[in-house]
N, C-alpha and C. Protein backbone atom coordinates (compact mmCIF):
# COMPACT_ATOMS: atom_id res chain seq x y z
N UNK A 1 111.61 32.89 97.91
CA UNK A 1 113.05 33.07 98.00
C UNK A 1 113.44 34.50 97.58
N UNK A 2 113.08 34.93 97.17
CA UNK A 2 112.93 36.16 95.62
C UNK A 2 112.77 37.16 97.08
N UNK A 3 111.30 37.04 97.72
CA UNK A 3 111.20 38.33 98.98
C UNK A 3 111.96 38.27 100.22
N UNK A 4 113.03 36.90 100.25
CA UNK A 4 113.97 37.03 101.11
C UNK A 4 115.23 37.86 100.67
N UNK A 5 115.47 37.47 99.59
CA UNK A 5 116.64 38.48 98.99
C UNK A 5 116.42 39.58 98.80
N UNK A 6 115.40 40.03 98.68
CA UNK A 6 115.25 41.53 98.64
C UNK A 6 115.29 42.18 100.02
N UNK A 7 114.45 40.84 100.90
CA UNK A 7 114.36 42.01 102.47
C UNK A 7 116.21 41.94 102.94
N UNK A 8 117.01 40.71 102.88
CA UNK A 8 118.47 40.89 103.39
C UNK A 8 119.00 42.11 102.74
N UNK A 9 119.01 42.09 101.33
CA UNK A 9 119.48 43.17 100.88
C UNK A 9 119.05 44.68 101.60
N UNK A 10 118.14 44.88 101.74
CA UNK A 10 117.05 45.96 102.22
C UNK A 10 117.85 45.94 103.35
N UNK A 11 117.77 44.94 104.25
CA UNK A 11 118.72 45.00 105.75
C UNK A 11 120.17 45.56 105.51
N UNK A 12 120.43 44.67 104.88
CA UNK A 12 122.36 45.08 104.71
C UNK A 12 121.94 46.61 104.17
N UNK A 13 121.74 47.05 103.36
CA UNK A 13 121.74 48.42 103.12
C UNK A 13 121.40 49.42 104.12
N UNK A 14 120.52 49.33 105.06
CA UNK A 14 120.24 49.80 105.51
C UNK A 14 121.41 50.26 106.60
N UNK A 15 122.02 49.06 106.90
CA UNK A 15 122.55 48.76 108.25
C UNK A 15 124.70 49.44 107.72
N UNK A 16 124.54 49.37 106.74
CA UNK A 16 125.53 50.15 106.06
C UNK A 16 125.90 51.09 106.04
N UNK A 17 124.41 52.02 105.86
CA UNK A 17 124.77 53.25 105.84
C UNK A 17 124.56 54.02 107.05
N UNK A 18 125.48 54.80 107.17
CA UNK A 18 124.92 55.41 108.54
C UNK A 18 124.19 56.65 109.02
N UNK A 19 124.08 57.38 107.98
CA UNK A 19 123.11 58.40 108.24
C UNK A 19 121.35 57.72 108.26
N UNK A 20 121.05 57.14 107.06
CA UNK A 20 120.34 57.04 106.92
C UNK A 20 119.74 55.26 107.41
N UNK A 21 120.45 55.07 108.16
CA UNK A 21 120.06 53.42 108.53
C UNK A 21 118.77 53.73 109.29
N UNK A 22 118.93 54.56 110.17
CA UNK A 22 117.85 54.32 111.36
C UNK A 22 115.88 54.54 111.04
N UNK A 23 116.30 55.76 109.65
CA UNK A 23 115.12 55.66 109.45
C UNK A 23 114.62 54.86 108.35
N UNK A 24 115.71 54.28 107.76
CA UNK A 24 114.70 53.00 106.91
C UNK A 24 114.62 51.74 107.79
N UNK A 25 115.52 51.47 108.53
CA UNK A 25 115.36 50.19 109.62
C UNK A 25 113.82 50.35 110.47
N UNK A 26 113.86 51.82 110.70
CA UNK A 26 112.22 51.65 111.36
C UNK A 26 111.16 51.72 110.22
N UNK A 27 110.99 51.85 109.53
CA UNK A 27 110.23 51.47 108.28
C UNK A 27 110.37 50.05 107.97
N UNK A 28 110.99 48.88 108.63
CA UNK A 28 111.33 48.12 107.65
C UNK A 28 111.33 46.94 108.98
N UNK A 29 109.67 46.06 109.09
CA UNK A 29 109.69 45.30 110.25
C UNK A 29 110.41 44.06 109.92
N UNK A 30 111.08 44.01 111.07
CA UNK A 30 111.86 42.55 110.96
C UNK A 30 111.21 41.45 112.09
N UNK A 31 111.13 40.14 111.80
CA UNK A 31 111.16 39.20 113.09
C UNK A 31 112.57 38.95 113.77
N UNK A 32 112.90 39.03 114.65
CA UNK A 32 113.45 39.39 115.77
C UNK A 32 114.90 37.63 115.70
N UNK A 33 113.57 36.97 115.32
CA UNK A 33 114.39 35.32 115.44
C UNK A 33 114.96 35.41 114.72
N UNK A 34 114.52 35.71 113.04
CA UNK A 34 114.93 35.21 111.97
C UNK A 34 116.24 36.53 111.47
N UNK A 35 116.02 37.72 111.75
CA UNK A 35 117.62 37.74 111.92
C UNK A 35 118.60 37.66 113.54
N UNK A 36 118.34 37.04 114.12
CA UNK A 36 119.45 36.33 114.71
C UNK A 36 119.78 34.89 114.20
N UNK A 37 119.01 34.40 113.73
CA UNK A 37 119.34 33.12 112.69
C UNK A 37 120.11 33.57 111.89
N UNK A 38 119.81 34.83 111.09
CA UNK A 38 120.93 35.43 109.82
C UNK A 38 122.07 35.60 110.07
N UNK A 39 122.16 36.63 111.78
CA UNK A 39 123.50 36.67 112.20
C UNK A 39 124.53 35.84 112.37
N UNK A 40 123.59 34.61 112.98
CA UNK A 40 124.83 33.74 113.79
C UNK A 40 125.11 32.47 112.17
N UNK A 41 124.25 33.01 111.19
CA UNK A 41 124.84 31.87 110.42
C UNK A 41 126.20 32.76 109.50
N UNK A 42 126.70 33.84 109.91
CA UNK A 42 127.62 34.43 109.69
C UNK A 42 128.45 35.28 111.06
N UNK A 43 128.39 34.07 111.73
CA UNK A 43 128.87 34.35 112.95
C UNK A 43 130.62 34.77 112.59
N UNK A 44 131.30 34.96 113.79
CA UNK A 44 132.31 35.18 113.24
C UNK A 44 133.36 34.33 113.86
N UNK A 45 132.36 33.51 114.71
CA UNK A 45 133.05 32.29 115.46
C UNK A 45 132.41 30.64 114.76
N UNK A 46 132.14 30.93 114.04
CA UNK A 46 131.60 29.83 112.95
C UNK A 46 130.24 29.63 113.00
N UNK A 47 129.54 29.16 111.81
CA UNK A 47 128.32 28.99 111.43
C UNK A 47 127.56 28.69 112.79
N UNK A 48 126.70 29.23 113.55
CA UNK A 48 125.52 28.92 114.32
C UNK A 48 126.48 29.09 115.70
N UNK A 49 127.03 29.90 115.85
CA UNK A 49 127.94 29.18 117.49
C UNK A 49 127.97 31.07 117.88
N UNK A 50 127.40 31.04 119.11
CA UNK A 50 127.63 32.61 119.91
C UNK A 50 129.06 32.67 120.57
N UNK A 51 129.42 34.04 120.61
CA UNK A 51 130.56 34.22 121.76
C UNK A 51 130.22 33.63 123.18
N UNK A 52 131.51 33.50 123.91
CA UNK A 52 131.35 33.08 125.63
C UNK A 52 130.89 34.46 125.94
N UNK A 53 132.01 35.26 125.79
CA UNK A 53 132.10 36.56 126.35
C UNK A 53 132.67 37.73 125.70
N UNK A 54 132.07 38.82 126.38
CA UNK A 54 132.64 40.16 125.88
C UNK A 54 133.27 40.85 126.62
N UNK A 55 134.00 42.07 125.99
CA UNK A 55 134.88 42.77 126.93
C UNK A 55 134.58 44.54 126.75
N UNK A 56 133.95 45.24 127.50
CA UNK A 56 133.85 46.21 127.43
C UNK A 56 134.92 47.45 127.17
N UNK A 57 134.68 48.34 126.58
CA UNK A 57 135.45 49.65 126.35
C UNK A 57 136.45 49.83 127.82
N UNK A 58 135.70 49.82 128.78
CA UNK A 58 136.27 49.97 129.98
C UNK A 58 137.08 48.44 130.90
N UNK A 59 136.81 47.53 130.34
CA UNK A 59 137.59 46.84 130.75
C UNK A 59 137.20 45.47 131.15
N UNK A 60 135.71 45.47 131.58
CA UNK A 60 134.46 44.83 132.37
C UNK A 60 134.42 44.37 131.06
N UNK A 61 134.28 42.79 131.64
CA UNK A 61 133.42 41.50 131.47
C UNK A 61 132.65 41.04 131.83
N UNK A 62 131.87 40.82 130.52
CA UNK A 62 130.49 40.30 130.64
C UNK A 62 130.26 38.46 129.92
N UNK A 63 129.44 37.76 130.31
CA UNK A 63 128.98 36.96 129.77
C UNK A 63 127.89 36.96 128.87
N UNK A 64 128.16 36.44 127.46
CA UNK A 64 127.04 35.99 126.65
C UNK A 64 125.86 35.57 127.11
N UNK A 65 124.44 36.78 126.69
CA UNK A 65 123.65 35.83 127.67
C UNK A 65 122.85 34.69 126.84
N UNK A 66 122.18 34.08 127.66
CA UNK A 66 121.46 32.47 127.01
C UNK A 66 120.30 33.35 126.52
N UNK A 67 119.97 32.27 125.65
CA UNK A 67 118.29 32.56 124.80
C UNK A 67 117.74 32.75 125.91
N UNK A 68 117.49 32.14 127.07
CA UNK A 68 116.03 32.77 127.84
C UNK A 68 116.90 33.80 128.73
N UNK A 69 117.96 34.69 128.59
CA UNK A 69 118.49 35.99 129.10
C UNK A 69 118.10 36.85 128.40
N UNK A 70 118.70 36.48 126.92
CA UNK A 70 118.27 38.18 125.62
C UNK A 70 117.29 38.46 125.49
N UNK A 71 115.91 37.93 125.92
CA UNK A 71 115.13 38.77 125.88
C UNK A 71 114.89 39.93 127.14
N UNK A 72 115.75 39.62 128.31
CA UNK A 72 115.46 40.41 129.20
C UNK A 72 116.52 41.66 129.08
N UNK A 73 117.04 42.01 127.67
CA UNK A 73 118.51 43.15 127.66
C UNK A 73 117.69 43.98 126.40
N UNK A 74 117.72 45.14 126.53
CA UNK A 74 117.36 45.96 125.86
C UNK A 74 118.34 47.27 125.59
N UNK A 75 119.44 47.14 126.24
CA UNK A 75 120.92 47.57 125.62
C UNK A 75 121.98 46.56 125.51
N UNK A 76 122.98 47.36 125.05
CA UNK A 76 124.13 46.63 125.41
C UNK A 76 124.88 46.74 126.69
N UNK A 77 125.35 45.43 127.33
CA UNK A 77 125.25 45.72 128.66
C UNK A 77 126.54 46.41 129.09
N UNK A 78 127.82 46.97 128.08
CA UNK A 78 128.42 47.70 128.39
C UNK A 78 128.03 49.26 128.61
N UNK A 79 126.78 49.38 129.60
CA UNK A 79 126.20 50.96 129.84
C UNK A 79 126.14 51.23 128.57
N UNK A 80 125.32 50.73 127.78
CA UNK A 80 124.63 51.11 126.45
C UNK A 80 125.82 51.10 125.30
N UNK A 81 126.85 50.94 125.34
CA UNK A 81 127.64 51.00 124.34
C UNK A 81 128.15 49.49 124.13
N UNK A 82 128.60 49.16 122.89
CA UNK A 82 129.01 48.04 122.39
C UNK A 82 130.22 47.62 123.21
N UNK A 83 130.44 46.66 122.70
CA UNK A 83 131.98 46.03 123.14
C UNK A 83 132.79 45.81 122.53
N UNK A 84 134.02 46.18 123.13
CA UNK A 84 135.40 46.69 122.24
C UNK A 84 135.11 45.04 121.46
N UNK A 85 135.75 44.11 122.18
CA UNK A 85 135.73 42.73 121.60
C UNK A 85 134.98 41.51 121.98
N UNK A 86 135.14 40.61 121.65
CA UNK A 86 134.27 39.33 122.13
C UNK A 86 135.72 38.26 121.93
N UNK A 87 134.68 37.02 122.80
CA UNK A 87 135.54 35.68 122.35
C UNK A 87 134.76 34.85 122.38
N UNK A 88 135.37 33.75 121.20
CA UNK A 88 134.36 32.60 120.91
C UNK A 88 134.46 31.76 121.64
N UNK A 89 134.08 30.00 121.56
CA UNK A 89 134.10 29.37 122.32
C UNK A 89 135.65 28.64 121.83
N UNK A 90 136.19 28.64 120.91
CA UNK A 90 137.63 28.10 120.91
C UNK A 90 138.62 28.96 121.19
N UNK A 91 138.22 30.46 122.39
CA UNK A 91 139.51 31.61 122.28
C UNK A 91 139.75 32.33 121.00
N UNK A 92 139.12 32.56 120.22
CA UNK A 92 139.31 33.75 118.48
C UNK A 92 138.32 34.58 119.66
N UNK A 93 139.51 35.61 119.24
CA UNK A 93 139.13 37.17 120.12
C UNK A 93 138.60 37.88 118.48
N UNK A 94 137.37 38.52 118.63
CA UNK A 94 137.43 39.12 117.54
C UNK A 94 136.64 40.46 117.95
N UNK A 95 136.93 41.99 117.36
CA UNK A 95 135.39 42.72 116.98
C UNK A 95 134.84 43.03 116.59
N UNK A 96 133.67 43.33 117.29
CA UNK A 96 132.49 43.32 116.34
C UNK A 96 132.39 44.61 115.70
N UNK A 97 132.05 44.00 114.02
CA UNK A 97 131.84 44.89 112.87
C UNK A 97 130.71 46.17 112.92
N UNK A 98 130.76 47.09 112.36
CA UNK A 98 129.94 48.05 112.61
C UNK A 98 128.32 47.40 112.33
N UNK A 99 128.38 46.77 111.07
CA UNK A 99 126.95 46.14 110.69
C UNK A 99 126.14 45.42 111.61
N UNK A 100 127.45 44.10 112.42
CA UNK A 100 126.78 43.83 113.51
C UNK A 100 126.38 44.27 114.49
N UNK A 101 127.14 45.51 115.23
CA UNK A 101 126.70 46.19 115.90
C UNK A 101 125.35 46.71 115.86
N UNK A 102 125.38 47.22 114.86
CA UNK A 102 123.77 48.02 114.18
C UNK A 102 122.57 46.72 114.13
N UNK A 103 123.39 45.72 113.72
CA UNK A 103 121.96 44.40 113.98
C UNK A 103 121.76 44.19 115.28
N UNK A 104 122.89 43.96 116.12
CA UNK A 104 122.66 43.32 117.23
C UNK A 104 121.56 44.80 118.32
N UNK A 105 121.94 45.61 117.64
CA UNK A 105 121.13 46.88 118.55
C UNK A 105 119.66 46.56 117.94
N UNK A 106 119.37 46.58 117.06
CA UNK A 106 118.15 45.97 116.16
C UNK A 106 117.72 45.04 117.32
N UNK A 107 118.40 44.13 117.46
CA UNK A 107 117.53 42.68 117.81
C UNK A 107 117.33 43.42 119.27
N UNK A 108 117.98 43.96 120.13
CA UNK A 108 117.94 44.74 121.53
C UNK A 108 116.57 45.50 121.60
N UNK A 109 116.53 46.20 120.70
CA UNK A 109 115.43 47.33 120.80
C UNK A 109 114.31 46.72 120.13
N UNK A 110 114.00 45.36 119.94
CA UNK A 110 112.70 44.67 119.44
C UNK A 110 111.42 45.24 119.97
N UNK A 111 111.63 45.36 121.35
CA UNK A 111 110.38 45.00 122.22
C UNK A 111 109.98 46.82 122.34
């Protein structure tokens, strides 16, 4: 339990700061599952539940993709940049936080 709290912590810090995130995040191997398990149990559409959809900077909508999609995305599919917002599955429009951003690019660039 003890080397899980240290590696989240280690994550959140990392993913915080922004100069220096990128080169302790690559120093610092993660499994790929187990933080998207972390994420979505601090989802922001409730414990364990993904967005439908997102909405790009430019305007374009996209769909959430399924577990056997994300492994085939290695950006974000707004032409590499995040998305202004998302929506859950009960309509809560929300966006996404810088941290998540920085995770969810994490889990993208696994492979």
């Amino acid at each position: 339990m003890n080397r899980f709290l240290i590696l989240v912590f280690l994550v959140a810090t990392a993913l915080a700061q922004d100069d220096d995130a990128s080169d302790l995040e690559s120093s610092i191997s993660i499994d790929p599952d187990k933080l998207l398990k972390f994420l979505l149990k601090r989802s922001p559409c409730g414990e364990n539940i993904e967005p439908v959809s997102c909405t790009c900077k430019n305007g374009s909508l996209f769909d959430w993709p399924s577990p056997e999609e994300r492994d085939r995305f290695t950006i974000f599919p707004c032409g590499g940049s995040p998305p202004k917002n998302c929506t859950c599955p009960d309509g809560k429009i929300f966006t996404p936080t810088r941290r998540q951003i920085n995770a969810i690019n994490r889990l993208l660039k696994r492979g």
